[in-house]
C-alpha atoms as a PDB file:
ATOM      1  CA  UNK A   1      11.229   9.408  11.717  1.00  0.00           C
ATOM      2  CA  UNK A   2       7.490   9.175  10.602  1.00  0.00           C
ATOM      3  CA  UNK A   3       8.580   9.413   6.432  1.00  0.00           C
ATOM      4  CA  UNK A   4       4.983  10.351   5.727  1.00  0.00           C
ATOM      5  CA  UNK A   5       5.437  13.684   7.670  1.00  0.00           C
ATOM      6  CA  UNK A   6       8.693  14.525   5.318  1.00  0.00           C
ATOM      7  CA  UNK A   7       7.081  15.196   2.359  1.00  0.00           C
ATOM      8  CA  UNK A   8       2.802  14.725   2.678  1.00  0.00           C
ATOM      9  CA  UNK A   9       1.177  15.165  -0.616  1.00  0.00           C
ATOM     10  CA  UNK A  10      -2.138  16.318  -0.907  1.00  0.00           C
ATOM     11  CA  UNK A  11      -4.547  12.651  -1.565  1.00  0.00           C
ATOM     12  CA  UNK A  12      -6.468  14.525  -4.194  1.00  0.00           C
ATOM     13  CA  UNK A  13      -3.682  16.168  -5.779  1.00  0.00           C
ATOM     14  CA  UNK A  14      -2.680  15.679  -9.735  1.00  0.00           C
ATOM     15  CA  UNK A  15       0.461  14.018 -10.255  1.00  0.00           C
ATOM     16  CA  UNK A  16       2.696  14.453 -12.969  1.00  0.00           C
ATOM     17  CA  UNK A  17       1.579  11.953 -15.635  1.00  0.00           C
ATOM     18  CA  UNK A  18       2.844   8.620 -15.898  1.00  0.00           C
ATOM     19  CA  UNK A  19       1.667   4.469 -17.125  1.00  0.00           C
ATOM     20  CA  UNK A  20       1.194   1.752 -16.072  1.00  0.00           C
ATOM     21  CA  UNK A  21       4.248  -0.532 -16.028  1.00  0.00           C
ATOM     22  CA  UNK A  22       3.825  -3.761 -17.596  1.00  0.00           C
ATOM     23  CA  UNK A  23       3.668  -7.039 -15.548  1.00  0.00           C
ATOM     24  CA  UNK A  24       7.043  -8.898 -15.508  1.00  0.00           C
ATOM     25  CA  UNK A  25       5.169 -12.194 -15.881  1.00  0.00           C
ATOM     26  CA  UNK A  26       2.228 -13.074 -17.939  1.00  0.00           C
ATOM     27  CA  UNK A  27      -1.139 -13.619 -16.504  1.00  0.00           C
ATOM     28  CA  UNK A  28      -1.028 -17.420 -16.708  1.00  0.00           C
ATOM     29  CA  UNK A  29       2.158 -17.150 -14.242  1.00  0.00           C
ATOM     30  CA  UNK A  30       0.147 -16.105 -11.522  1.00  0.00           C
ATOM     31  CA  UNK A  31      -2.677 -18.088 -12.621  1.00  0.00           C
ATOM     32  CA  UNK A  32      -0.917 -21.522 -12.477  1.00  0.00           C
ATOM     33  CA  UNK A  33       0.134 -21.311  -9.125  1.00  0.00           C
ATOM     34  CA  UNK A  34      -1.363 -18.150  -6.917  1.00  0.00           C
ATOM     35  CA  UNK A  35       0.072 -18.205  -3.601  1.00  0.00           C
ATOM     36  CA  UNK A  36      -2.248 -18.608  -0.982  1.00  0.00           C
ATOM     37  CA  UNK A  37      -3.435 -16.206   1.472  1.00  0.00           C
ATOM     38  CA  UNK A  38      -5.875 -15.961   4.664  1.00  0.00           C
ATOM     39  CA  UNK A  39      -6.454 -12.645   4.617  1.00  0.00           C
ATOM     40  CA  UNK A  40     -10.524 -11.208   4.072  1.00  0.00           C
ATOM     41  CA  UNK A  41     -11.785  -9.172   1.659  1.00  0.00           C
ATOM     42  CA  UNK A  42     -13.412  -5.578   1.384  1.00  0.00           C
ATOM     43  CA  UNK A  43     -16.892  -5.124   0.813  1.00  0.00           C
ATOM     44  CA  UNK A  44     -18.357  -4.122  -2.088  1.00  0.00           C
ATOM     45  CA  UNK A  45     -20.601  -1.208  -1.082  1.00  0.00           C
ATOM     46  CA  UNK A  46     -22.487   1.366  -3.338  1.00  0.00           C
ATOM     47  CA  UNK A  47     -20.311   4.943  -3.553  1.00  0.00           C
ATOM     48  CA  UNK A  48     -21.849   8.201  -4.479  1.00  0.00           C
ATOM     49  CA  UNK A  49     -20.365   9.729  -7.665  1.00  0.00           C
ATOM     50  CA  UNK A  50     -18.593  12.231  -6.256  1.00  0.00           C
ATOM     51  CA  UNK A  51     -16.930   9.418  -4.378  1.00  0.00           C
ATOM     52  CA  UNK A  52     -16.616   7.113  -6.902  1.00  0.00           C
ATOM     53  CA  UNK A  53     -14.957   9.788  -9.243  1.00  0.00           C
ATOM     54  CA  UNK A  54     -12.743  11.311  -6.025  1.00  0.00           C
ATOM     55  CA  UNK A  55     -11.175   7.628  -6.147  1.00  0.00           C
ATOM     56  CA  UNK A  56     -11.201   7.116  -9.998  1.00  0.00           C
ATOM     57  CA  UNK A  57      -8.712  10.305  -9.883  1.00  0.00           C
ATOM     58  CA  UNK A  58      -7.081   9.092  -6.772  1.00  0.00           C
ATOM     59  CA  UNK A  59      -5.665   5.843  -8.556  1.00  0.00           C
ATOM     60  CA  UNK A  60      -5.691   6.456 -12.304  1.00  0.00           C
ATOM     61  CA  UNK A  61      -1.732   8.325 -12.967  1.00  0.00           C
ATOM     62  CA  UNK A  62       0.464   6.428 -11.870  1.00  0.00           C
ATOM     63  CA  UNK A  63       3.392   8.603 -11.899  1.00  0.00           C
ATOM     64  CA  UNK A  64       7.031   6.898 -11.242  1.00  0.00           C
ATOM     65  CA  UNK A  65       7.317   6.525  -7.529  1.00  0.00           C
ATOM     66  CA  UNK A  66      10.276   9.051  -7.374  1.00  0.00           C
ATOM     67  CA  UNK A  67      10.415  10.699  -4.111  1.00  0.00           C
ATOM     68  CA  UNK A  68      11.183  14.328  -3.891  1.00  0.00           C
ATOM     69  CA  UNK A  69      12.615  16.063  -1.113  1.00  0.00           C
ATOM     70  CA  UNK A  70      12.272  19.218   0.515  1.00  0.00           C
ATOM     71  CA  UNK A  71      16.303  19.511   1.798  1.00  0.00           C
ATOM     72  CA  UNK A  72      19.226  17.498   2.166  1.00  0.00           C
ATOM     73  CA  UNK A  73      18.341  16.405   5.412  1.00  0.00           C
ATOM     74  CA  UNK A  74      15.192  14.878   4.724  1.00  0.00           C
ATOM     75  CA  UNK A  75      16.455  12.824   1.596  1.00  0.00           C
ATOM     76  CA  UNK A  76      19.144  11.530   4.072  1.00  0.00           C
ATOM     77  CA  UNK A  77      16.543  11.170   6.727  1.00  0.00           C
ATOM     78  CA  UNK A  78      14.992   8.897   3.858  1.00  0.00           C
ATOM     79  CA  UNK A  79      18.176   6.804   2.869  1.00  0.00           C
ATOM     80  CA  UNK A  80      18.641   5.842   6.729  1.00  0.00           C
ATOM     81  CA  UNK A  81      14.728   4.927   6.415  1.00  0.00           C
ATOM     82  CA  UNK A  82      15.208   2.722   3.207  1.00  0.00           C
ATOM     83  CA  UNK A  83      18.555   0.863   4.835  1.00  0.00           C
ATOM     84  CA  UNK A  84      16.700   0.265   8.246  1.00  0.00           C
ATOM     85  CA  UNK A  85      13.737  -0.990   6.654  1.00  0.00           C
ATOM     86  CA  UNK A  86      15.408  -3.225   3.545  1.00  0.00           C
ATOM     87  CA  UNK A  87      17.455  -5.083   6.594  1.00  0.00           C
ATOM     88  CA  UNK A  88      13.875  -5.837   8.094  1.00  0.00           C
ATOM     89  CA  UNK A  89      12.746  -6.861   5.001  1.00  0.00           C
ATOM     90  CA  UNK A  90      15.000  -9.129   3.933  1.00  0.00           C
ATOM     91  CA  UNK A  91      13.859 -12.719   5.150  1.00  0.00           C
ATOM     92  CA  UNK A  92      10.993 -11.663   2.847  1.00  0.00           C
ATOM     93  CA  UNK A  93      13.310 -10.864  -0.357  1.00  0.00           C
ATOM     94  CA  UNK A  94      16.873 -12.026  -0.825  1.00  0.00           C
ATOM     95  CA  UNK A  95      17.527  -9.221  -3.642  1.00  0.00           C
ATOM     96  CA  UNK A  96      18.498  -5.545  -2.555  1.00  0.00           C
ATOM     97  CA  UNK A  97      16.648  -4.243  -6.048  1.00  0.00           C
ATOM     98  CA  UNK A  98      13.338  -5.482  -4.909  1.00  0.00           C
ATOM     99  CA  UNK A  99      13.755  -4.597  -1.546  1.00  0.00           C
ATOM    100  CA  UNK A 100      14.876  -1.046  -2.785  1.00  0.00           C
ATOM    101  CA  UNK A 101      11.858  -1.000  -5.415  1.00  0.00           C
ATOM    102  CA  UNK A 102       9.391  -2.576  -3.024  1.00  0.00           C
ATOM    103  CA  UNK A 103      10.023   0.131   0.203  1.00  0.00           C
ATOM    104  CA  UNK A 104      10.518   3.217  -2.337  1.00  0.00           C
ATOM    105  CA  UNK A 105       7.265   2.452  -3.979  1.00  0.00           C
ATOM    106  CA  UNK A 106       5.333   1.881  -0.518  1.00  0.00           C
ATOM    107  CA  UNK A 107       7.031   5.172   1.000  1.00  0.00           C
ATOM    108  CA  UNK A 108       5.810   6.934  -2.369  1.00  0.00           C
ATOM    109  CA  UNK A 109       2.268   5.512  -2.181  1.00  0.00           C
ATOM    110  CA  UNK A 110       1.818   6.235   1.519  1.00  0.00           C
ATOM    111  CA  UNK A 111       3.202   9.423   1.626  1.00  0.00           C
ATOM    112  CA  UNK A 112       1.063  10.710  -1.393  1.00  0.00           C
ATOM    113  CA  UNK A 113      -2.056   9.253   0.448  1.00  0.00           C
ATOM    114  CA  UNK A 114      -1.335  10.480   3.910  1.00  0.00           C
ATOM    115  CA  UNK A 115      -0.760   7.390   5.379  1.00  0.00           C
ATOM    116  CA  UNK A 116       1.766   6.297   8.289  1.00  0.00           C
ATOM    117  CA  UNK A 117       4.311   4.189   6.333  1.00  0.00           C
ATOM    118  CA  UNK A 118       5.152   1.714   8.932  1.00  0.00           C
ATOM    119  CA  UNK A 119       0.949   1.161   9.383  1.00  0.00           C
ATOM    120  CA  UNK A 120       1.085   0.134   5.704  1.00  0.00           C
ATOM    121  CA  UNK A 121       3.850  -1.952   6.161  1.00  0.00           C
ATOM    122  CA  UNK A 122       2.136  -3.708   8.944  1.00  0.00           C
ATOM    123  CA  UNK A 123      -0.508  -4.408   6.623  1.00  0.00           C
ATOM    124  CA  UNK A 124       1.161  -5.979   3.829  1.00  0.00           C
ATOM    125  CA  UNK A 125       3.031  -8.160   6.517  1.00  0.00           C
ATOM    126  CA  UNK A 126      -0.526  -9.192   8.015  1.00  0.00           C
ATOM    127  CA  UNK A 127      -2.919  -9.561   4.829  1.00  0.00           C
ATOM    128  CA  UNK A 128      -0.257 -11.209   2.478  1.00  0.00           C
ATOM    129  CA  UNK A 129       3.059 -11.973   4.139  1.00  0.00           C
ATOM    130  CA  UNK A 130       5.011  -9.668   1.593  1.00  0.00           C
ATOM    131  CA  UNK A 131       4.141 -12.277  -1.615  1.00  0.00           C
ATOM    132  CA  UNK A 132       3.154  -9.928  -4.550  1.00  0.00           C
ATOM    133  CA  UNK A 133       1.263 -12.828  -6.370  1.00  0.00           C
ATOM    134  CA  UNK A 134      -0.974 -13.669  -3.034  1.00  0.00           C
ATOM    135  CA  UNK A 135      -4.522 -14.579  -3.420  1.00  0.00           C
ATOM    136  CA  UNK A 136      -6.840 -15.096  -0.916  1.00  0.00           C
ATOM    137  CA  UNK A 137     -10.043 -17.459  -0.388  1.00  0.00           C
ATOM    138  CA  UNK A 138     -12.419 -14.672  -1.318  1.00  0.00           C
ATOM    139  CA  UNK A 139      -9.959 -13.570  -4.633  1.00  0.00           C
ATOM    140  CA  UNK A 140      -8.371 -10.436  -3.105  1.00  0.00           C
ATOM    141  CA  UNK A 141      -4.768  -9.987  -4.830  1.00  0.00           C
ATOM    142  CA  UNK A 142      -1.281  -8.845  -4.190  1.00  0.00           C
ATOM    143  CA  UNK A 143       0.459  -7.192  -1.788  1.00  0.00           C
ATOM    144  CA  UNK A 144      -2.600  -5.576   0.324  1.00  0.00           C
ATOM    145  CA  UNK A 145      -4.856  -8.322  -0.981  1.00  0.00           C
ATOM    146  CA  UNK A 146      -7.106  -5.840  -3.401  1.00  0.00           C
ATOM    147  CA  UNK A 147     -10.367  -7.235  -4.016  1.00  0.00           C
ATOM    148  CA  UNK A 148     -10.968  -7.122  -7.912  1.00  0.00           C
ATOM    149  CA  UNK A 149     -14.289  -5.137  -8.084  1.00  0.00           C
ATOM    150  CA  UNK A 150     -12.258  -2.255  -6.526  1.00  0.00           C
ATOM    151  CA  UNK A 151     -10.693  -2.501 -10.936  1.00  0.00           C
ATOM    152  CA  UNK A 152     -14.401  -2.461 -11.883  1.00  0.00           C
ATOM    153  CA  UNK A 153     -15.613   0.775  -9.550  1.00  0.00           C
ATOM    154  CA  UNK A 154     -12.571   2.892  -9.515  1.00  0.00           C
ATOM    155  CA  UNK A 155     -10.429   1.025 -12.377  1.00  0.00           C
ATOM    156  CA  UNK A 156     -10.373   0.155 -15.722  1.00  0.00           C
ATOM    157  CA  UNK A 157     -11.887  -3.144 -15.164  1.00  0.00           C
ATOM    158  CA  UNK A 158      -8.363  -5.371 -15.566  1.00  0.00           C
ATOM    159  CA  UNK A 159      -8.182  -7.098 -12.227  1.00  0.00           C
ATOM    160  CA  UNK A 160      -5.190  -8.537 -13.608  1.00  0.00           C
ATOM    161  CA  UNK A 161      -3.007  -5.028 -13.091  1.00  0.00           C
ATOM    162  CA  UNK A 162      -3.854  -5.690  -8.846  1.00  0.00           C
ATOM    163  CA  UNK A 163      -0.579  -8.060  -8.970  1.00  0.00           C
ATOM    164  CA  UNK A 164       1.392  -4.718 -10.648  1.00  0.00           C
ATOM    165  CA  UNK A 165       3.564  -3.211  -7.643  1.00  0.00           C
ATOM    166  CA  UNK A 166       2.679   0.156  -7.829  1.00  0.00           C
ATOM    167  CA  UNK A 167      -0.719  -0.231  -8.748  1.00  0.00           C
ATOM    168  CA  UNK A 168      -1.930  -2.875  -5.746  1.00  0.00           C
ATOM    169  CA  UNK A 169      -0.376  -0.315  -3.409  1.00  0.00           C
ATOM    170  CA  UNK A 170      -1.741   2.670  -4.997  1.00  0.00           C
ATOM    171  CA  UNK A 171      -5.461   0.882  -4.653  1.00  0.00           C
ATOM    172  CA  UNK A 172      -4.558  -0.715  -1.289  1.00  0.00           C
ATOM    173  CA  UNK A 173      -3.627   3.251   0.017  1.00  0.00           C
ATOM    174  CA  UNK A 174      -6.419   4.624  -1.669  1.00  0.00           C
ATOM    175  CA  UNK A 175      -8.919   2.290  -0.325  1.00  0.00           C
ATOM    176  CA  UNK A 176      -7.596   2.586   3.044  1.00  0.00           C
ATOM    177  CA  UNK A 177      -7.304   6.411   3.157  1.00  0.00           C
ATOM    178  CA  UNK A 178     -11.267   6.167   2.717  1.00  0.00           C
ATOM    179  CA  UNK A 179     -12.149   3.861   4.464  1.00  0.00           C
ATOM    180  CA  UNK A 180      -9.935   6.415   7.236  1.00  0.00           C
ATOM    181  CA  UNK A 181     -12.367   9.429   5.997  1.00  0.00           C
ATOM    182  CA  UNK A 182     -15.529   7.068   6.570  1.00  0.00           C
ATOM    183  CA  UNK A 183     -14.711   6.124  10.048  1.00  0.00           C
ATOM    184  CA  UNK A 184     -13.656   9.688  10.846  1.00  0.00           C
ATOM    185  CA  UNK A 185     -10.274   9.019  11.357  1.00  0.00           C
ATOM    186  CA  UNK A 186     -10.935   5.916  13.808  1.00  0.00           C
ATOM    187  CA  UNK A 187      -8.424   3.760  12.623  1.00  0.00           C
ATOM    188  CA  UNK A 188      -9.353   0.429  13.896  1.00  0.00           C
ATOM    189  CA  UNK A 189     -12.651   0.416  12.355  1.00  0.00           C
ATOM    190  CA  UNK A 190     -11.231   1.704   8.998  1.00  0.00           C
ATOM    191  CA  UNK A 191      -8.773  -1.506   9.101  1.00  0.00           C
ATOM    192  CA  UNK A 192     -11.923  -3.641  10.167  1.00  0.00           C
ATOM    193  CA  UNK A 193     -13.782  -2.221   7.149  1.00  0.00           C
ATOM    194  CA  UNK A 194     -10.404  -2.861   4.911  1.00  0.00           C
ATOM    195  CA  UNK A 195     -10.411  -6.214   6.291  1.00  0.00           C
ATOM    196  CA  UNK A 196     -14.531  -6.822   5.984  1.00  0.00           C
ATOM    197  CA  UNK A 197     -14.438  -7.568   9.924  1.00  0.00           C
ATOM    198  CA  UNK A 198     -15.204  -3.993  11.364  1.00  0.00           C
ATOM    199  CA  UNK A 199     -15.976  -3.730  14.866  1.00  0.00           C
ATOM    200  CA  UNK A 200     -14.136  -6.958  15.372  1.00  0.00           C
ATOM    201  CA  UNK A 201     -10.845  -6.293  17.255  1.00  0.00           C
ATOM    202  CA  UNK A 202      -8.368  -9.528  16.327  1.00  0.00           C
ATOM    203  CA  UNK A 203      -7.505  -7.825  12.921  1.00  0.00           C
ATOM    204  CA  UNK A 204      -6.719  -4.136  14.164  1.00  0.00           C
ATOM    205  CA  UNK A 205      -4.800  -5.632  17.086  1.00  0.00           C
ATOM    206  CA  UNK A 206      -2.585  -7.694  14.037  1.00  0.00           C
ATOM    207  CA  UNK A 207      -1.795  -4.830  11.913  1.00  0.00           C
ATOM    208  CA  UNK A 208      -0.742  -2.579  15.312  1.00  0.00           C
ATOM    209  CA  UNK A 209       1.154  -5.334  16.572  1.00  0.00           C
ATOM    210  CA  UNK A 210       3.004  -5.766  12.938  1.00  0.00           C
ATOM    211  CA  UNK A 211       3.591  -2.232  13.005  1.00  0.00           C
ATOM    212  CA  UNK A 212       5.476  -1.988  15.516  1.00  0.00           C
ATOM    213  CA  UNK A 213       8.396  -4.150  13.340  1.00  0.00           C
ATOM    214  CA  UNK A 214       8.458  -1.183  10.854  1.00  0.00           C
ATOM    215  CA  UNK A 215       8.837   1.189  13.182  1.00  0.00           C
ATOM    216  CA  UNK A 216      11.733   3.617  12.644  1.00  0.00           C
ATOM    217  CA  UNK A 217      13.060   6.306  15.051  1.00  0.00           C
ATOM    218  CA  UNK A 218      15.658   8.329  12.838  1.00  0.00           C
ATOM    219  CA  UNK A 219      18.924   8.998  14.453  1.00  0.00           C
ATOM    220  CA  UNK A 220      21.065  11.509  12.349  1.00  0.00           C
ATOM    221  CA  UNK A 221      24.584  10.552  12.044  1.00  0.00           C
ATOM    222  CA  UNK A 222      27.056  13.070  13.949  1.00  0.00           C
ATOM    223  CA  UNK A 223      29.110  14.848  11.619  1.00  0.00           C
END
């Protein structure tokens, strides 16, 4: 089962109003000790407005990642999804909560950005090894290493909100989903571009080869 064909919500679409939740740690937590990570960083290139605003829209409501579902059968096709994928995940975290918290919120994010779920997944195991308090050399933060002036052009400025689950993956999508519409749907140079190493292969050839982990082929159970 690709999850982000069971319920595909429009990128540009409102959604129902929401805030931002609150970090569970203060900023010197992360600032004591930021985990290290190897991953590049975007570029900071000029946007037209239209753009600019498209993706101020894109990531300001963060509504509760509560996925809705179209039938029975595609919540259920969901549940065998999130069971699948918490097993994978959990070398990277021991607790079922944040496992559970952690895939719901990437299926939401990806789904409402048009994104293949197990790409994203790929991602975050490539850029920052699943560590939501990763840092890299060049500053980017969180889960799919963010690089702050992405707060500054599309945010409200507080870089500090990139280590904030849902909002480092609603960026992360957001910024990859256009990056997607730059390159025309080529989707090796828009992970280059993500990456700041576009039209170099070794980073593409990571994130498809972590992919394939988070792969899922959903097999209903016989009645």
């Amino acid at each position: 089962m690709n999850p982000a064909a069971v319920q595909r919500a429009a990128f540009f679409a409102p959604t129902r109003r929401g805030c931002l939740w609150a970090l569970a740690a203060g900023p010197s937590a992360w600032l004591a000790a930021p985990t290290a990570a190897l991953a590049g960083g975007q570029v900071e290139e000029p946007l037209m407005d239209a753009v600019r605003g498209a993706l101020s829209a894109a990531v300001a409501d963060l509504a509760p990642p509560e996925p809705i579902f179209a039938s029975t059968e595609a919540r259920l096709s969901y549940l065998r999804w999130l069971g699948a994928m918490s097993e994978r995940l959990r070398p990277h975290k021991s607790s079922w909560e944040l496992r559970r918290d952690f895939l719901q919120t990437t299926w939401y994010e990806t789904t409402r950005a048009g994104l293949d779920v197990s790409l994203v997944l790929g991602l975050i195991q490539v850029e920052s090894a699943f560590r939501k308090y990763a840092v890299s050399s060049v500053g980017a933060r969180g889960y799919m290493q963010v690089m702050p002036f992405w707060s500054r052009l599309i945010g409200d400025g507080d870089a500090s909100k990139l280590f904030h689950l849902q909002t480092n993956l609603r960026f992360g999508c957001v910024i990859l989903r256009h990056y997607l519409d730059r390159e025309n749907g080529n989707l090796a140079l828009a992970l280059g571009r993500y990456n700041g190493s576009r039209g170099k292969a070794a980073y593409p050839n990571a994130v498809f080869a972590s992919q394939r982990r988070w792969t899922f082929q959903d097999t209903p159970q016989s009645a």
